[in-house]
Every structure is written in structure tokens, then in C-alpha cells.
C-alpha atoms as a PDB file:
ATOM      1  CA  UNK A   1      11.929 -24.614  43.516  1.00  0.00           C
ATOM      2  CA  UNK A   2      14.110 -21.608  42.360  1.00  0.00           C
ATOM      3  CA  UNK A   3      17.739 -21.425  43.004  1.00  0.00           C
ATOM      4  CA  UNK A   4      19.138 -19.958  46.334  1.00  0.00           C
ATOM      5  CA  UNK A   5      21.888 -17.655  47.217  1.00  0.00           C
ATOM      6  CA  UNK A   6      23.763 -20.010  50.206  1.00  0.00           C
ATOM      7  CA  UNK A   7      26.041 -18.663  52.706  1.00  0.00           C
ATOM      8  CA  UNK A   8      27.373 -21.077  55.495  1.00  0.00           C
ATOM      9  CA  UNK A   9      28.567 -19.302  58.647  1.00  0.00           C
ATOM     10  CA  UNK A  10      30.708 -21.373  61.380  1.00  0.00           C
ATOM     11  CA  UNK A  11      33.957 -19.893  63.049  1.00  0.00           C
ATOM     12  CA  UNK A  12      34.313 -18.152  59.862  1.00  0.00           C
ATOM     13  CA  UNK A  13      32.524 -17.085  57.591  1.00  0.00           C
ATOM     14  CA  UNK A  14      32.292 -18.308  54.307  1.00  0.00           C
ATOM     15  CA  UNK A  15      29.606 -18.515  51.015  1.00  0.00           C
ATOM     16  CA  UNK A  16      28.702 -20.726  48.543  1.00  0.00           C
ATOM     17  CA  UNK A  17      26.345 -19.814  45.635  1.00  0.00           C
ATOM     18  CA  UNK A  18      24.749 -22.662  44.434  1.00  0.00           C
ATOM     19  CA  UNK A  19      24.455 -23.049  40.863  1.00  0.00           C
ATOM     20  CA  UNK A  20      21.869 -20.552  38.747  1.00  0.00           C
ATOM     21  CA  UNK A  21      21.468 -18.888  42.494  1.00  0.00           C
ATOM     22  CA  UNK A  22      20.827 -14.900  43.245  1.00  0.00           C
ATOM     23  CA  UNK A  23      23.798 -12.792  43.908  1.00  0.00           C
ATOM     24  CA  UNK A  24      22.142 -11.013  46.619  1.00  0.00           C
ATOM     25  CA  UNK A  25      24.153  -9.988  49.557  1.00  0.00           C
ATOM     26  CA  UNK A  26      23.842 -11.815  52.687  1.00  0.00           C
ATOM     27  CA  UNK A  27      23.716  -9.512  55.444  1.00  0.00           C
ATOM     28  CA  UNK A  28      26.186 -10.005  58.671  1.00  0.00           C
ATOM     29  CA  UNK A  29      24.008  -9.382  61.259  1.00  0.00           C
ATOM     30  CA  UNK A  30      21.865 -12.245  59.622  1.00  0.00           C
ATOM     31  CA  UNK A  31      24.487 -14.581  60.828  1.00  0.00           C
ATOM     32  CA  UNK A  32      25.004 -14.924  64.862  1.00  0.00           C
ATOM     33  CA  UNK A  33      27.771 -16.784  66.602  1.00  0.00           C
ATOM     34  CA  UNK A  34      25.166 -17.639  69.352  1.00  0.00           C
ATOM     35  CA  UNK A  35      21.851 -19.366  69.285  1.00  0.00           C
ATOM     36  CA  UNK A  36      20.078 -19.803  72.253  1.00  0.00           C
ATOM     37  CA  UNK A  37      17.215 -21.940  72.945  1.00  0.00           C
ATOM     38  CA  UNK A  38      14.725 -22.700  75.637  1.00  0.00           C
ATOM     39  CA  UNK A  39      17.470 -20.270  77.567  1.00  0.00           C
ATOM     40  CA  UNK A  40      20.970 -22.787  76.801  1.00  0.00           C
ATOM     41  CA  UNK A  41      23.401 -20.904  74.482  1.00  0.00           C
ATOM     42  CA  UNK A  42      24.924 -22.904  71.765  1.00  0.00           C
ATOM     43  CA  UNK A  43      27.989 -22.202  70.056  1.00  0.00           C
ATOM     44  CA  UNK A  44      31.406 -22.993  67.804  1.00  0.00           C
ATOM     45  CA  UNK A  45      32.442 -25.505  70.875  1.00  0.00           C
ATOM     46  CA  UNK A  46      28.387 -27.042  70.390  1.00  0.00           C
ATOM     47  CA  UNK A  47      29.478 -27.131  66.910  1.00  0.00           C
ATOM     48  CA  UNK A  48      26.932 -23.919  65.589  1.00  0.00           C
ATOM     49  CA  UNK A  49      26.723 -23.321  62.272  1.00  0.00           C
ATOM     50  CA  UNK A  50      24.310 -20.987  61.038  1.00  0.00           C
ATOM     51  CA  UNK A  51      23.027 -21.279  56.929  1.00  0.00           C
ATOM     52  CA  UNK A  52      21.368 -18.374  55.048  1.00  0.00           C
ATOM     53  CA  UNK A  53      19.703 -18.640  52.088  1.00  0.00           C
ATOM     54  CA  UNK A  54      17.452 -16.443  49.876  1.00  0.00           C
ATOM     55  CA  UNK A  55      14.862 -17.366  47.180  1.00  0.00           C
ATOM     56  CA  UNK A  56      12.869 -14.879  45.234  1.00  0.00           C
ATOM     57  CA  UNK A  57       9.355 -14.749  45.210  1.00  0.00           C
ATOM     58  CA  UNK A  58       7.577 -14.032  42.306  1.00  0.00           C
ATOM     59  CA  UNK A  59       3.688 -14.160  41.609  1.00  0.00           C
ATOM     60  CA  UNK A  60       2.784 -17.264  39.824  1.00  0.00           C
ATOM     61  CA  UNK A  61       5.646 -18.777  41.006  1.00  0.00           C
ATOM     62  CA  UNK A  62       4.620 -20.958  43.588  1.00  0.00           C
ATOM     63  CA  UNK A  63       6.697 -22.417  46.752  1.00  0.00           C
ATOM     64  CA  UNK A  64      10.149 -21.525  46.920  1.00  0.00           C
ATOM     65  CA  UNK A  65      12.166 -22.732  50.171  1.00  0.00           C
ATOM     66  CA  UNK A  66      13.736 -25.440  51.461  1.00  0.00           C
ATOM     67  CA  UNK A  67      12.813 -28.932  53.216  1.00  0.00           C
ATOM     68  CA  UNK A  68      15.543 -30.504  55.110  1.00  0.00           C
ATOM     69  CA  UNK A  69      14.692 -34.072  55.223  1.00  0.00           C
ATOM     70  CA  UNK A  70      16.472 -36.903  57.195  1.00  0.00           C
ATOM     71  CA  UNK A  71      16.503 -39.517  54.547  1.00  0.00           C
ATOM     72  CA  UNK A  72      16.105 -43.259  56.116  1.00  0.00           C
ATOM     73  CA  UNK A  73      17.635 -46.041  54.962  1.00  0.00           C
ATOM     74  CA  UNK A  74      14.983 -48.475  55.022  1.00  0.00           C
ATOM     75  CA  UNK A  75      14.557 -50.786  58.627  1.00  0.00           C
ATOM     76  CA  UNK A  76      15.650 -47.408  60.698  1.00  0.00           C
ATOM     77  CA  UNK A  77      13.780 -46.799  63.118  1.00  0.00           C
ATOM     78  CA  UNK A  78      13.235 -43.481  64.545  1.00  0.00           C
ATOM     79  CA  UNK A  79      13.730 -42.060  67.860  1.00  0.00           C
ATOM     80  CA  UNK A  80      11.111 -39.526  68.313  1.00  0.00           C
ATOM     81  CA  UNK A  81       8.070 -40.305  65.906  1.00  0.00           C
ATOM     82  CA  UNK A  82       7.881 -35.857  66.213  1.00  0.00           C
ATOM     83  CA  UNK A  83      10.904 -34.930  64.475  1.00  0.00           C
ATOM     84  CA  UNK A  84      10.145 -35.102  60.925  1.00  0.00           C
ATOM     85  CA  UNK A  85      11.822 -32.537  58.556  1.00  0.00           C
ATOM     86  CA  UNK A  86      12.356 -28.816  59.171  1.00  0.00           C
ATOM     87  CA  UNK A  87      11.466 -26.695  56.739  1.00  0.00           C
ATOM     88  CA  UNK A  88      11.108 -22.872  55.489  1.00  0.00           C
ATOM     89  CA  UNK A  89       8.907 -22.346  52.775  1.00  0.00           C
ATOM     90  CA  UNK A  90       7.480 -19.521  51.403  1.00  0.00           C
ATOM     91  CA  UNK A  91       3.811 -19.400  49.079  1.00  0.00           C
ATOM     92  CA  UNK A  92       2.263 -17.206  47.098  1.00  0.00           C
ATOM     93  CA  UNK A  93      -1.515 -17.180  48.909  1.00  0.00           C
ATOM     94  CA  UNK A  94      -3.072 -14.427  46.635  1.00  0.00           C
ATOM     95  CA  UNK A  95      -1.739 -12.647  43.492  1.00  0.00           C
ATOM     96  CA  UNK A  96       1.076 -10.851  45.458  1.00  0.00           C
ATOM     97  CA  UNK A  97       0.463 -11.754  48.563  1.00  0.00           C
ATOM     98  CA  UNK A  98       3.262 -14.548  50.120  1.00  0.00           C
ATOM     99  CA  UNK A  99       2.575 -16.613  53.042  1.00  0.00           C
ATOM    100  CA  UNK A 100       5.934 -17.882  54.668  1.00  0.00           C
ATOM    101  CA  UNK A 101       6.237 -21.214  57.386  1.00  0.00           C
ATOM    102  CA  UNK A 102       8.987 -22.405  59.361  1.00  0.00           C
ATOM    103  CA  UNK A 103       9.626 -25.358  61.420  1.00  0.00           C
ATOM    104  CA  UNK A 104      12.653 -26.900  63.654  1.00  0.00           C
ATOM    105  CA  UNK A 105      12.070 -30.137  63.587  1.00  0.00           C
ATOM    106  CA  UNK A 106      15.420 -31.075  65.624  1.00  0.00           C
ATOM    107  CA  UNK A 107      16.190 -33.724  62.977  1.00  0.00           C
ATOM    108  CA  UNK A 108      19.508 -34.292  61.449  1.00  0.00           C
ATOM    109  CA  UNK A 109      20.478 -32.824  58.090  1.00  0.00           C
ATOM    110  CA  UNK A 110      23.875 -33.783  56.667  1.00  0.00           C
ATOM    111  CA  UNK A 111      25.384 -34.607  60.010  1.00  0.00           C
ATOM    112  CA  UNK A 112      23.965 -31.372  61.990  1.00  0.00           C
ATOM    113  CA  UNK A 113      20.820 -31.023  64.464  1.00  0.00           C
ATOM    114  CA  UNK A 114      18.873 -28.301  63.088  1.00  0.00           C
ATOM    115  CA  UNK A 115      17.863 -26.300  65.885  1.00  0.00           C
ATOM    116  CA  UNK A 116      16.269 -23.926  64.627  1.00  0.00           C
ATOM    117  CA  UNK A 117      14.683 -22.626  61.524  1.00  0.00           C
ATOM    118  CA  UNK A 118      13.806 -18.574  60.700  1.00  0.00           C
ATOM    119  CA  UNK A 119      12.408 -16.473  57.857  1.00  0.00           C
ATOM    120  CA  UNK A 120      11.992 -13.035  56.736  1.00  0.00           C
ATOM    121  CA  UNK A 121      11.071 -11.008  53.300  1.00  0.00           C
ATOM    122  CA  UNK A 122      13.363  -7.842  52.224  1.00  0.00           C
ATOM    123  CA  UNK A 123      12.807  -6.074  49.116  1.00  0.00           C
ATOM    124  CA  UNK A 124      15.990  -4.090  47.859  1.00  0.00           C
ATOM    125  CA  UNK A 125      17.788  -3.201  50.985  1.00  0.00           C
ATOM    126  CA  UNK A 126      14.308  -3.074  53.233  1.00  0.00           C
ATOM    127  CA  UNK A 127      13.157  -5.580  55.344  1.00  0.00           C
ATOM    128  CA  UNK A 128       9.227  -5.842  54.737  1.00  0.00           C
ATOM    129  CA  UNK A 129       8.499  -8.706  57.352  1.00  0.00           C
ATOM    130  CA  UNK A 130      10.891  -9.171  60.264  1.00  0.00           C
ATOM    131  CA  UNK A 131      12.922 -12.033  61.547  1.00  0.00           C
ATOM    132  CA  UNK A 132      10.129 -15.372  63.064  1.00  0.00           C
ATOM    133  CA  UNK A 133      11.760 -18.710  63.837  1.00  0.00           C
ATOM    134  CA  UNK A 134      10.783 -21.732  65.040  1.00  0.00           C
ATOM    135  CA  UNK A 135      12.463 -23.244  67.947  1.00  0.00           C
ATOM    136  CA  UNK A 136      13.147 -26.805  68.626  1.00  0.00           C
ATOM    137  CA  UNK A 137      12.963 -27.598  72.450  1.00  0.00           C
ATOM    138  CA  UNK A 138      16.119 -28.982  74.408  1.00  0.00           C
ATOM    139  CA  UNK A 139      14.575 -29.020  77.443  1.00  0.00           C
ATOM    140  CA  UNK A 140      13.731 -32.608  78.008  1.00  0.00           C
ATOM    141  CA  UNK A 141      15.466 -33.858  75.021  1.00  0.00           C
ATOM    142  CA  UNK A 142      15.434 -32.849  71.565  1.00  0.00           C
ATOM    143  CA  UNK A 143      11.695 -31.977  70.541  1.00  0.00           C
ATOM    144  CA  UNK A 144      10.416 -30.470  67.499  1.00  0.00           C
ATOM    145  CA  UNK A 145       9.071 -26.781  68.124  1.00  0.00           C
ATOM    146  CA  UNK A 146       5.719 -25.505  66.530  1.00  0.00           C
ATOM    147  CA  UNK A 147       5.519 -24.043  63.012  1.00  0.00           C
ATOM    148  CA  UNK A 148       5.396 -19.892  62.916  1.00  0.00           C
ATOM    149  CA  UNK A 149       4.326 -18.850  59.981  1.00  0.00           C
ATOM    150  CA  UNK A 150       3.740 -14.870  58.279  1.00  0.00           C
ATOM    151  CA  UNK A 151       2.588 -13.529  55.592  1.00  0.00           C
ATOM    152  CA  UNK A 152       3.257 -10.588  53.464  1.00  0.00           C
ATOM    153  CA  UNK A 153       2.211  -8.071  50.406  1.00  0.00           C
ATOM    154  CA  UNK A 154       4.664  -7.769  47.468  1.00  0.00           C
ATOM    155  CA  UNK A 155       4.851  -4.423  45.576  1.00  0.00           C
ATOM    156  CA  UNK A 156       2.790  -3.021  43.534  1.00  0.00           C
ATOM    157  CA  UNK A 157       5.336  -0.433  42.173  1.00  0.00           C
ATOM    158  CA  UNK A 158       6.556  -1.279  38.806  1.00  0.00           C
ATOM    159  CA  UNK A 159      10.464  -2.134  38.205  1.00  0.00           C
ATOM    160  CA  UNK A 160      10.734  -2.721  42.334  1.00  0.00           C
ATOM    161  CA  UNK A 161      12.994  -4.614  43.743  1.00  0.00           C
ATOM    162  CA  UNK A 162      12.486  -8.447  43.644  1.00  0.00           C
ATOM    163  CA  UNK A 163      11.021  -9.750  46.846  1.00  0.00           C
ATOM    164  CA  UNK A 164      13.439 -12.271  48.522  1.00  0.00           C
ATOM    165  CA  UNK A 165      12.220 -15.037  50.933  1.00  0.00           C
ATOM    166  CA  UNK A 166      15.568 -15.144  53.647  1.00  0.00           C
ATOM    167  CA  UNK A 167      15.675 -18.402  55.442  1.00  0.00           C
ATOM    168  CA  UNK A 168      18.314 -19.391  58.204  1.00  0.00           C
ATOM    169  CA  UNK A 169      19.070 -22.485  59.883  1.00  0.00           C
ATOM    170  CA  UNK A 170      20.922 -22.839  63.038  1.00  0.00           C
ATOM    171  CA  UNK A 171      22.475 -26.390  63.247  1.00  0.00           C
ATOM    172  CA  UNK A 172      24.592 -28.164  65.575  1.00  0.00           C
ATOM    173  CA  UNK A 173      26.618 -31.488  66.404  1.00  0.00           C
ATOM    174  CA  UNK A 174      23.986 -34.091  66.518  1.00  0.00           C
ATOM    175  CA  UNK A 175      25.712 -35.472  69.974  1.00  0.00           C
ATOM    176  CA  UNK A 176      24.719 -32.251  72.050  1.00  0.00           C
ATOM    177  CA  UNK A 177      21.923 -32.816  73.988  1.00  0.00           C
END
């Protein structure tokens, strides 16, 4: 998978560029200090912290995105059999043409619930597919929520801006139910 561009967002903002990862800026209003979910708002006393990342999509390049697996030591047994792994991921499904999923699995990733998982494409400074996200349930306990998926055209114009597949993850202390 290619390298992301990583920005964490809690109380305070901060970033983190992973190694070999775009510069691209990481816009504010990417980054809420509020989630809410099946109507409950979550967040700094629920523990909320919001991730953004960006890949860049580029034809012939194949999946780009991120899987955010629970690894299990082995005898664990798992609560809900329906969790699994969220997940953003975004494939090329034509020559130029990019097919993005999401999921919220509500499974924990380095000590957070993941509550939910969204995606969007921007080229330059223009959004070209808006905001989806996939919403774990908290209704009746934690539940994974369906997979959205959309896709989109990249450009045709030569020397355009790269197309970037945006991901963010809102995730929370695994104790709130």
C-alpha cells in the first residue's frame, strides 16, 4: 500500500507524517471534536480522537487504504463474532476510475473503539466525491455498521493534481458503551 499523510486529532491537534508519506495538507474542518452516532454524542471526556489520513491514487496502482485489524493472541475468544476489522480502502475498478469502501467495525485498534470509519477523494484543493462513513451502532451494544462504499473518475487532464483517497477514523475509549 502507498504511504499516508497521518494527522491525529484529540484535545489538540497534532500530525504525524509517517515515513515516505504525502505532504498534503490536512484540512481542519476534516477533523470534528464531536462524533455522534445512532444520535449519542461522543467526545474528549468519551476519549474521541479523530485520525486522517490520505493516500494517492494512481491508475495501475491498485488498493491503497488502511485495515485496522484487532490482532488475537491465540485462545481469545471474541465477543461479538460481527466485529471484525474496519477498514477504508480505495481501488482502482477501471483505468481511472476508483471505487472507495468503508466499514466501522467497532473493534479495537491500539487501545481505541473505532466508531466510525469515512472517505472522500479531492484533487488539488477540490473535493470530487464528498464525505460517506460507515457507522458502528451503540444502540444495543457495540455492533458493526454496514459497508458504504463510492466510486469516482480521476482526471483526464494532463499534469492535474494527484487524486488523494482521505480516510478518517473516529475512535474512542474501548470502556464506553
Amino acid at each position: 500500500m502507498a504511504a499516508a499523510t497521518v494527522a491525529t486529532v484529540g484535545l489538540a491537534f497534532t500530525g504525524a507524517v509517517s515515513a515516505g508519506a504525502n505532504t498534503t495538507a490536512v484540512e481542519s474542518d476534516t477533523t470534528p471534536d464531536t462524533v455522534i452516532i445512532d444520535g449519542r454524542e461522543f467526545g474528549p471526556e468519551d476519549g474521541l480522537e479523530v485520525v486522517v489520513e490520505q493516500f494517492e491514487v494512481e491508475t495501475g496502482a491498485g488498493t491503497v487504504g488502511e485495515v485496522f485489524d484487532t490482532p488475537l493472541e491465540p485462545g481469545t475468544i471474541t465477543p461479538f463474532a460481527t466485529w471484525g476489522s474496519s477498514y477504508a480502502t480505495s481501488t482502482e475498478t477501471l483505468q481511472l476510475k476508483y471505487t472507495g469502501r468503508a466499514k466501522a467495525a467497532a473493534n479495537v485498534y491500539n487501545g481505541k473503539r473505532i466508531i466510525q470509519v469515512c472517505f472522500w477523494y479531492t484533487r488539488g484543493t477540490q473535493v470530487v466525491a464528498s464525505k460517506i462513513c460507515s457507522n458502528a451502532s451503540s444502540d444495543s451494544g457495540w455492533r458493526a455498521g454496514v459497508e458504504k462504499s463510492k466510486s469516482v473518475w480521476d482526471s483526464l487532464v494532463p499534469n492535474a493534481p494527484k487524486t488523494i483517497f482521505n480516510i478518517s477514523t473516529a475512535r474512542i475509549d474501548p470502556n464506553i458503551h
